[in-house]
Protein backbone atom coordinates (compact mmCIF):
# COMPACT_ATOMS: atom_id res chain seq x y z
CA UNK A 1 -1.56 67.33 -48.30
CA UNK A 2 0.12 69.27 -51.07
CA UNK A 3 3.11 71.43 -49.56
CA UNK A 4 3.30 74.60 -51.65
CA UNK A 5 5.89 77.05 -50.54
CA UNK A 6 5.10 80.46 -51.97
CA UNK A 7 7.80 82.93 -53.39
CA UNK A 8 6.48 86.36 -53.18
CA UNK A 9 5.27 89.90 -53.01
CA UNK A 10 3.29 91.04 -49.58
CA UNK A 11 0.84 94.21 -49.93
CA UNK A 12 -1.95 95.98 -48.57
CA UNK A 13 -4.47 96.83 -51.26
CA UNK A 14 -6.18 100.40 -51.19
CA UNK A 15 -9.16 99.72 -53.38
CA UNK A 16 -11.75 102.70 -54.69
CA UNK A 17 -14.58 101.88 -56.16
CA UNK A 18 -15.59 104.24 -59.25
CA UNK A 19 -18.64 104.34 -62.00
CA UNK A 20 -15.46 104.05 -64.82
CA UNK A 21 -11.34 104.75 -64.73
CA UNK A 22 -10.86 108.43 -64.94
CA UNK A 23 -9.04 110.07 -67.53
CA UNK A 24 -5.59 111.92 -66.74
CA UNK A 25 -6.13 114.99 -64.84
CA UNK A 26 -9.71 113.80 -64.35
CA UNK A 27 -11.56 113.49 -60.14
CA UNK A 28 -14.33 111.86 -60.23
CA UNK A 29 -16.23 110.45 -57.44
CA UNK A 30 -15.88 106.90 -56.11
CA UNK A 31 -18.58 105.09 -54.36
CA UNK A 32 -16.28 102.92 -52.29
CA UNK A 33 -12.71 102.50 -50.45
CA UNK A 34 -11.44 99.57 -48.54
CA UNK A 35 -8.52 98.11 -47.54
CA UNK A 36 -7.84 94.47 -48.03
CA UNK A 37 -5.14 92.45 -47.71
CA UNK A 38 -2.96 91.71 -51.00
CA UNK A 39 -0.11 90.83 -53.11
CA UNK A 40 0.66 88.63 -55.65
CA UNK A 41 2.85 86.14 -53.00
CA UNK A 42 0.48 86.44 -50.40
CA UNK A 43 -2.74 86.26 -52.28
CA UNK A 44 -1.53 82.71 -54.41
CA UNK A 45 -0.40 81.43 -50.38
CA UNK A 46 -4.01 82.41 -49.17
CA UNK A 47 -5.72 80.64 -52.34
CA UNK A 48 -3.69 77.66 -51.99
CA UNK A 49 -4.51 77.62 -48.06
CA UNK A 50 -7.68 77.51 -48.74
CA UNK A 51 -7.71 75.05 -50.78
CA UNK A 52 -6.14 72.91 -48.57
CA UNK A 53 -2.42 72.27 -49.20
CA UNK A 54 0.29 73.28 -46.90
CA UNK A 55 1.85 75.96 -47.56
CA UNK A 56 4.81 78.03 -46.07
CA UNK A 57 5.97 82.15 -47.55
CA UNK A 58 8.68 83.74 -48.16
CA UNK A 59 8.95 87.46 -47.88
CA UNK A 60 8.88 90.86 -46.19
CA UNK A 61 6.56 93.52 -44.47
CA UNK A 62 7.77 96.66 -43.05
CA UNK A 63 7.78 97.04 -39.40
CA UNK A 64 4.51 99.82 -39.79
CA UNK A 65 0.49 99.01 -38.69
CA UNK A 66 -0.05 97.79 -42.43
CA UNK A 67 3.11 94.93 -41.67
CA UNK A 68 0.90 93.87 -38.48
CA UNK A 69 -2.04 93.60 -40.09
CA UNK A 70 -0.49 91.81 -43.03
CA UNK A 71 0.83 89.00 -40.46
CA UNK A 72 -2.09 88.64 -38.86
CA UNK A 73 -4.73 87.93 -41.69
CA UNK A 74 -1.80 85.26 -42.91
CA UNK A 75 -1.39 83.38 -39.82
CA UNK A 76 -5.02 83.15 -39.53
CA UNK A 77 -5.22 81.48 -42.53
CA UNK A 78 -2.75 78.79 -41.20
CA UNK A 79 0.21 80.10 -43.67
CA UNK A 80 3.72 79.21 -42.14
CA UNK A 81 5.39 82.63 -41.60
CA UNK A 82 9.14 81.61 -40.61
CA UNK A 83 10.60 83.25 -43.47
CA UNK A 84 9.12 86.50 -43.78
CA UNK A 85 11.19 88.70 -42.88
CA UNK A 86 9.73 92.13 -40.48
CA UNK A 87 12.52 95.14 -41.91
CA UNK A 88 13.29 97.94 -39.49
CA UNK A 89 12.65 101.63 -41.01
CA UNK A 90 10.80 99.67 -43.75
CA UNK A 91 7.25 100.41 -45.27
CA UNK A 92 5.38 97.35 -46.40
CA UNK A 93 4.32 97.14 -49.74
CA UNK A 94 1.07 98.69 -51.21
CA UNK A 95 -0.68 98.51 -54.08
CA UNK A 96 -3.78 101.44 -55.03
CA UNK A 97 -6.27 99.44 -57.03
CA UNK A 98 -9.51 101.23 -58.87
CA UNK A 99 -12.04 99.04 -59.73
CA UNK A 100 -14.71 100.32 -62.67
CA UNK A 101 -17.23 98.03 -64.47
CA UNK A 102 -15.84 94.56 -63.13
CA UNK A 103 -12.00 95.72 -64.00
CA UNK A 104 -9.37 96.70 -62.61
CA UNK A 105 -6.33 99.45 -62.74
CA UNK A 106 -3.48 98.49 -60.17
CA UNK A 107 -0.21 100.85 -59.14
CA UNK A 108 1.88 99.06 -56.77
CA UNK A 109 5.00 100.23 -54.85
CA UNK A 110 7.10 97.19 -53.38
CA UNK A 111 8.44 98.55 -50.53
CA UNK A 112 9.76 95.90 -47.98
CA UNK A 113 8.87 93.39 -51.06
CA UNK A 114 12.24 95.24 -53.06
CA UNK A 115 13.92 93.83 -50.08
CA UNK A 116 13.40 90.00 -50.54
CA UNK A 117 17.39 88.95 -52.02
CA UNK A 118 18.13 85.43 -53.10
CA UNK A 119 20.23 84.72 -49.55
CA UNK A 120 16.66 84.53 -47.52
CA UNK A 121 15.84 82.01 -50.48
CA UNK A 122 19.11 79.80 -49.81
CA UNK A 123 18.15 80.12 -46.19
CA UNK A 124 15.06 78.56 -47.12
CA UNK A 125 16.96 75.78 -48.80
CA UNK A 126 15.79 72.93 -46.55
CA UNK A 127 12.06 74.09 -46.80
CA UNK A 128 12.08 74.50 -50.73
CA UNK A 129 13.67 70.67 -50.88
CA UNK A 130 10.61 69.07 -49.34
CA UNK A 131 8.21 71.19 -51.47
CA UNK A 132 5.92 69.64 -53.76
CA UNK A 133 5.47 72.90 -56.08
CA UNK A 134 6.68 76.51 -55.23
CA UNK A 135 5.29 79.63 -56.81
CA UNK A 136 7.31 82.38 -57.77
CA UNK A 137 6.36 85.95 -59.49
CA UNK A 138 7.50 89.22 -60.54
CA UNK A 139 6.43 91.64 -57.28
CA UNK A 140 10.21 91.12 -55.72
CA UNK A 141 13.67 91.83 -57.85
CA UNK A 142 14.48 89.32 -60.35
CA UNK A 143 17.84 88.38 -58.64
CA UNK A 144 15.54 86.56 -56.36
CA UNK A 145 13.14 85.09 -58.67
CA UNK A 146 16.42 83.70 -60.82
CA UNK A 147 17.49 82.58 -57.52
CA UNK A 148 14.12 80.37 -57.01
CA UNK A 149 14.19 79.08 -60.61
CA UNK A 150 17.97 78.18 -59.90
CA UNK A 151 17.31 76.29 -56.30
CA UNK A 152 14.47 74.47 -57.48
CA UNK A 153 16.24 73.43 -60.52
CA UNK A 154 19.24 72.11 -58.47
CA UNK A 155 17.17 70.00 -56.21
CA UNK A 156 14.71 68.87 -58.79
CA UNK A 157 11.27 70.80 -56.76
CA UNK A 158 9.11 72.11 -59.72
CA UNK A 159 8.65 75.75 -60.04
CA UNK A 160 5.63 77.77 -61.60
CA UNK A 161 7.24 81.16 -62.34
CA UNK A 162 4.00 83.36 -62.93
CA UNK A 163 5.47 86.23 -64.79
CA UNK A 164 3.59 89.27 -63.89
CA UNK A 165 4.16 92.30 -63.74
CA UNK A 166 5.95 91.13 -66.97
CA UNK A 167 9.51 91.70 -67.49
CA UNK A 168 11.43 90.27 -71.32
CA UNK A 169 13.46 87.48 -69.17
CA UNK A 170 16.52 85.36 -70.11
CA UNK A 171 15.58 82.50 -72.31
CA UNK A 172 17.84 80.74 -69.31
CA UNK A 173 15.65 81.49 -66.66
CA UNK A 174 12.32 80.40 -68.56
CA UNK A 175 13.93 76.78 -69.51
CA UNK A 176 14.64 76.24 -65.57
CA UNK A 177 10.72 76.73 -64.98
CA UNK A 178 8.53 73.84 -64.73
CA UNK A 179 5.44 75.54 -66.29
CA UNK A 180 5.08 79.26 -66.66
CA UNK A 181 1.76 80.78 -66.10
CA UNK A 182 1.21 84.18 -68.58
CA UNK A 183 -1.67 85.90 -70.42
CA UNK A 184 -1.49 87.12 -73.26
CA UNK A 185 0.17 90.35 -73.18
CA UNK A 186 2.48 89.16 -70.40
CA UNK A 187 3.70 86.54 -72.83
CA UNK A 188 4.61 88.95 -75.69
CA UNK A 189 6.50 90.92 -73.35
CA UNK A 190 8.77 87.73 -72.11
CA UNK A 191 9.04 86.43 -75.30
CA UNK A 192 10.02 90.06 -76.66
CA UNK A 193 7.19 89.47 -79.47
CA UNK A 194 4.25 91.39 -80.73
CA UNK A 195 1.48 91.47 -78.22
CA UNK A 196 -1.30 91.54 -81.05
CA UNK A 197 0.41 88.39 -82.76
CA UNK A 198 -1.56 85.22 -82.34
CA UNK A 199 -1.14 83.71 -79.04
CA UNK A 200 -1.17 80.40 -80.38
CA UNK A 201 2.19 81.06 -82.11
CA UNK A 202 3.49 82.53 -79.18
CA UNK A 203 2.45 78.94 -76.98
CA UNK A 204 4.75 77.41 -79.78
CA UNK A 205 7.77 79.99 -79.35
CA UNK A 206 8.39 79.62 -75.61
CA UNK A 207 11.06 77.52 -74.58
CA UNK A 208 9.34 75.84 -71.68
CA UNK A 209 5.68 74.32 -70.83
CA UNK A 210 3.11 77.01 -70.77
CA UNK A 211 0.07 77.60 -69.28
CA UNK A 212 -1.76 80.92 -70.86
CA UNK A 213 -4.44 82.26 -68.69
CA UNK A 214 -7.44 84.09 -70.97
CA UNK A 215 -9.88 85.62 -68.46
CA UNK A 216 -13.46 84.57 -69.09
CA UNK A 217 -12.39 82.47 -72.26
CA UNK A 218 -10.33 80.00 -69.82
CA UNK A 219 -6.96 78.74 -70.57
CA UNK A 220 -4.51 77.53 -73.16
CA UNK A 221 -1.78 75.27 -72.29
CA UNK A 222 1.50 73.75 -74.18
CA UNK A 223 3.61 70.53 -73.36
CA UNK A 224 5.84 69.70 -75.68
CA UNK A 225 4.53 70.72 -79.27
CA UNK A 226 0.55 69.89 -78.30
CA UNK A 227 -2.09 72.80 -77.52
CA UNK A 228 -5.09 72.49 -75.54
CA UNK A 229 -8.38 74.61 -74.41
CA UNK A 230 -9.87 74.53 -71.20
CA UNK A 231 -12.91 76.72 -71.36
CA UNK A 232 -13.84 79.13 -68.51
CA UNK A 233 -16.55 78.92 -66.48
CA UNK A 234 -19.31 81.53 -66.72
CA UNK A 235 -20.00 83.51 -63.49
CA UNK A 236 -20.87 87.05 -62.92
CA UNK A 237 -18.09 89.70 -61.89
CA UNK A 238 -17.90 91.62 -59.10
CA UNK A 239 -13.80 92.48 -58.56
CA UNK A 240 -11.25 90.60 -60.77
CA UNK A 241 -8.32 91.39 -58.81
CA UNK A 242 -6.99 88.18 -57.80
CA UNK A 243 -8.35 85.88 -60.32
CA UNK A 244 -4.96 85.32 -61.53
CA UNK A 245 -3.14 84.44 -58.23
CA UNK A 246 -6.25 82.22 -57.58
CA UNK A 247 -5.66 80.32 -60.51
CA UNK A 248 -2.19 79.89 -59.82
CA UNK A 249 -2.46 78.91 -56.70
CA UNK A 250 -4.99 75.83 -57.66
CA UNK A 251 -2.97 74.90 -60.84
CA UNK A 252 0.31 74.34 -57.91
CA UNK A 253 -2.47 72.61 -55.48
CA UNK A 254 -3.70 69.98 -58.32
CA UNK A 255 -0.61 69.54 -60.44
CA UNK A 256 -0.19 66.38 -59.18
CA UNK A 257 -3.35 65.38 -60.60
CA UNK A 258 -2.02 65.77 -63.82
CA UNK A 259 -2.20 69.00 -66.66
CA UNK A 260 -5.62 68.84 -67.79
CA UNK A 261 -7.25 68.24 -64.73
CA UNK A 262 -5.09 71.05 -62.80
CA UNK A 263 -6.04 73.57 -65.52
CA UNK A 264 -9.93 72.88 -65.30
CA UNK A 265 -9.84 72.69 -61.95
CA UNK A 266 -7.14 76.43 -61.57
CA UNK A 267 -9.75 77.96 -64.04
CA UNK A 268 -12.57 76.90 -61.78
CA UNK A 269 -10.72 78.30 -58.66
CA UNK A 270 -10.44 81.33 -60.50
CA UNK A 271 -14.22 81.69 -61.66
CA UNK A 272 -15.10 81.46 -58.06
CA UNK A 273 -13.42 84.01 -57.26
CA UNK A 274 -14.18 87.17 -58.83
CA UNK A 275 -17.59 87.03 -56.89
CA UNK A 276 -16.51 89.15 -53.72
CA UNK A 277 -14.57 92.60 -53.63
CA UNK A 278 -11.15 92.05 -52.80
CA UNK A 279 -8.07 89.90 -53.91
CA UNK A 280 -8.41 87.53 -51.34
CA UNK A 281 -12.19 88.14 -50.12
CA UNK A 282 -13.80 85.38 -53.46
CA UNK A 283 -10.59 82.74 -52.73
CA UNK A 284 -12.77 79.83 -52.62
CA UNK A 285 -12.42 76.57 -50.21
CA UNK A 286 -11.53 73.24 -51.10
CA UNK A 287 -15.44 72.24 -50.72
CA UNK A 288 -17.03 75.09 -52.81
CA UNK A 289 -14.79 74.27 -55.78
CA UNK A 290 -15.64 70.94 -55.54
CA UNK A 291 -19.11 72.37 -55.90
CA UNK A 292 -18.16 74.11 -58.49
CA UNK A 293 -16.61 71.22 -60.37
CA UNK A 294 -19.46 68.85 -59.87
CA UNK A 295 -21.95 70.88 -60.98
CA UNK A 296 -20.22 71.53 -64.25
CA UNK A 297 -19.33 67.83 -64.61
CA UNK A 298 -18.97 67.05 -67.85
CA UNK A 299 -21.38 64.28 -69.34
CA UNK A 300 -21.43 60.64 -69.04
C-alpha cells in the first residue's frame, strides 16, 4: 500500500449552480447551492484514499460547525488526522465556487489554512520519512510549502509540489521538487514567462521534471530533455472542480509504477471524475479506474 502523506489546504466549498458566470455588477439566478467538502489538501488525500494508498494530512480547520464537518467526512474516508491541527477563535477555510456550462469560477479565503507554519511540518518529521510520495500545494503560505520541499529533500522522500493557485517561485524551491504538476497558465506564472508562449518551450525551461496537466487534451510531461503526450480520455462534464487534485492524487498513488504509466493512469483518475457535482463527489475508487483503464486498453 502506497503511503501518501498530503501537505495541504482544508475547505468547505459553497457551490451555486448558474445558466453562465455573471458579469460584474450582474444577479442572476442560480438553479443550485450545495455545500461539499473541499480543498486542494484535502480533496488530493480523499482521491488518493480512494484509490487505495495510505495516506495521512497535514493541516488546519477552525474550531466552527464547518471544522466538524470537515473532520468528519475525512475520517470517514480512513484519512489519518494526527496532524491537523483544530485553531481556537479560528474560521476554517472556504472557498465560493460557481459552476456555469461544465466550468468553474473559484474565490477562496484560507482561513485556519493561513495558519499551517513549517514547525507542524518538522513535527511531522518522522511521518514524512516513511512516506512514499507527499503532495504539497499553494492553498497554505509558502514558508510551509518551502518547508516541505526542504524536509523531503533532506531525507530523500519525493515531493510533487502542485503549484496552484500559482505563485512566480524561487528557481531553488522548484529544483528540490521531484516532479511539479502545472497547467499551462500556472506554469507561465512560475516560470515568470508569457502565458500565450508555447507550452512546449516552457516544459524545456523549467528546472525540474514536469508534469503539465491540459484538461480534456490530457497531459504533457518532461524528464530530462524528452517530451511526451498522454491523451485524455473523453467523458462528459458535469463539475470540473477537482479534476486537478484527482489527478494529482493518482499520479502520487502510481508513481511507483513508473512516469508513463502514472500519467495515463492520473489522467484517467481525473476523467472519472468530473462526472458528479462536487470536488470530491466523482473521486473514483481503485476498482472503477481499473474499469476505466481496461476498457481503454490499448491494442494488442
Amino acid at each position: 500500500m502506497t503511503r501518501i502523506v498530503v501537505v495541504g489546504s482544508i475547505n468547505l466549498d459553497l457551490v451555486t449552480l448558474a445558466p453562465r458566470f455573471p458579469a460584474p455588477g450582474e444577479t442572476l439566478l442560480g438553479s443550485r447551492f450545495i455545500t461539499v467538502s473541499g480543498g486542494k489538501g484535502a480533496n488530493q488525500a480523499v482521491a488518493a484514499a480512494r484509490l487505495g494508498a495510505q495516506v495521512a494530512l497535514l493541516g488546519a480547520v477552525g474550531d466552527d460547525v464547518f471544522g466538524e464537518r470537515l473532520l468528519h467526512g475525512l475520517a470517514h474516508e480512513g484519512i489519518d488526522l494526527q496532524h491537523v491541527l483544530t485553531l481556537p477563535d479560528c474560521s476554517s477555510g472556504t472557498a465560493s465556487i460557481t459552476v456555469a456550462g461544465g466550468e468553474n469560477q473559484i474565490i477562496v479565503v484560507p482561513a485556519a489554512n493561513a495558519q499551517v507554519l513549517p514547525a507542524q511540518v518538522e513535527q511531522a518529521r518522522a511521518l514524512i520519512e516513511h512516506a512514499d510520495v507527499v503532495l504539497v500545494q499553494m492553498e497554505i503560505p509558502l514558508e510551509t510549502v518551502d518547508a516541505t520541499l526542504r524536509l523531503g529533500q533532506r531525507l530523500s522522500v519525493p515531493v510533487i509540489l502542485n503549484p496552484a493557485p500559482a505563485q512566480t517561485l524561487p528557481v531553488e524551491w522548484l529544483r528540490r521538487a521531484r516532479y511539479i504538476t502545472p497547467n499551462q497558465h500556472e506554469l507561465a506564472i512560475l516560470l515568470g514567462a508569457d502565458p500565450a508562449e508555447d507550452f512546449r518551450t516552457l516544459l524545456q525551461r523549467a528546472p525540474c521534471p514536469v508534469v503539465l496537466t491540459r484538461g480534456a487534451e490530457g497531459a504533457w510531461y518532461r524528464e530530462g530533455f524528452r517530451s511526451a503526450h498522454q491523451p485524455g480520455f473523453t467523458v462528459d462534464v458535469v463539475d470540473s472542480t477537482g479534476a486537478g487534485d484527482t489527478f494529482n492524487a493518482a499520479f502520487a498513488v502510481f508513481l511507483h509504477d513508473g512516469l508513463p504509466s502514472a500519467v495515463r493512469k492520473a489522467c484517467a483518475a481525473a476523467a472519472l471524475s468530473v462526472g458528479s457535482l462536487g470536488a470530491q463527489a466523482g473521486m473514483p475508487t481503485r476498482s472503477a479506474l481499473q474499469a476505466m483503464l481496461d476498457l481503454h486498453a490499448p491494442p494488442g
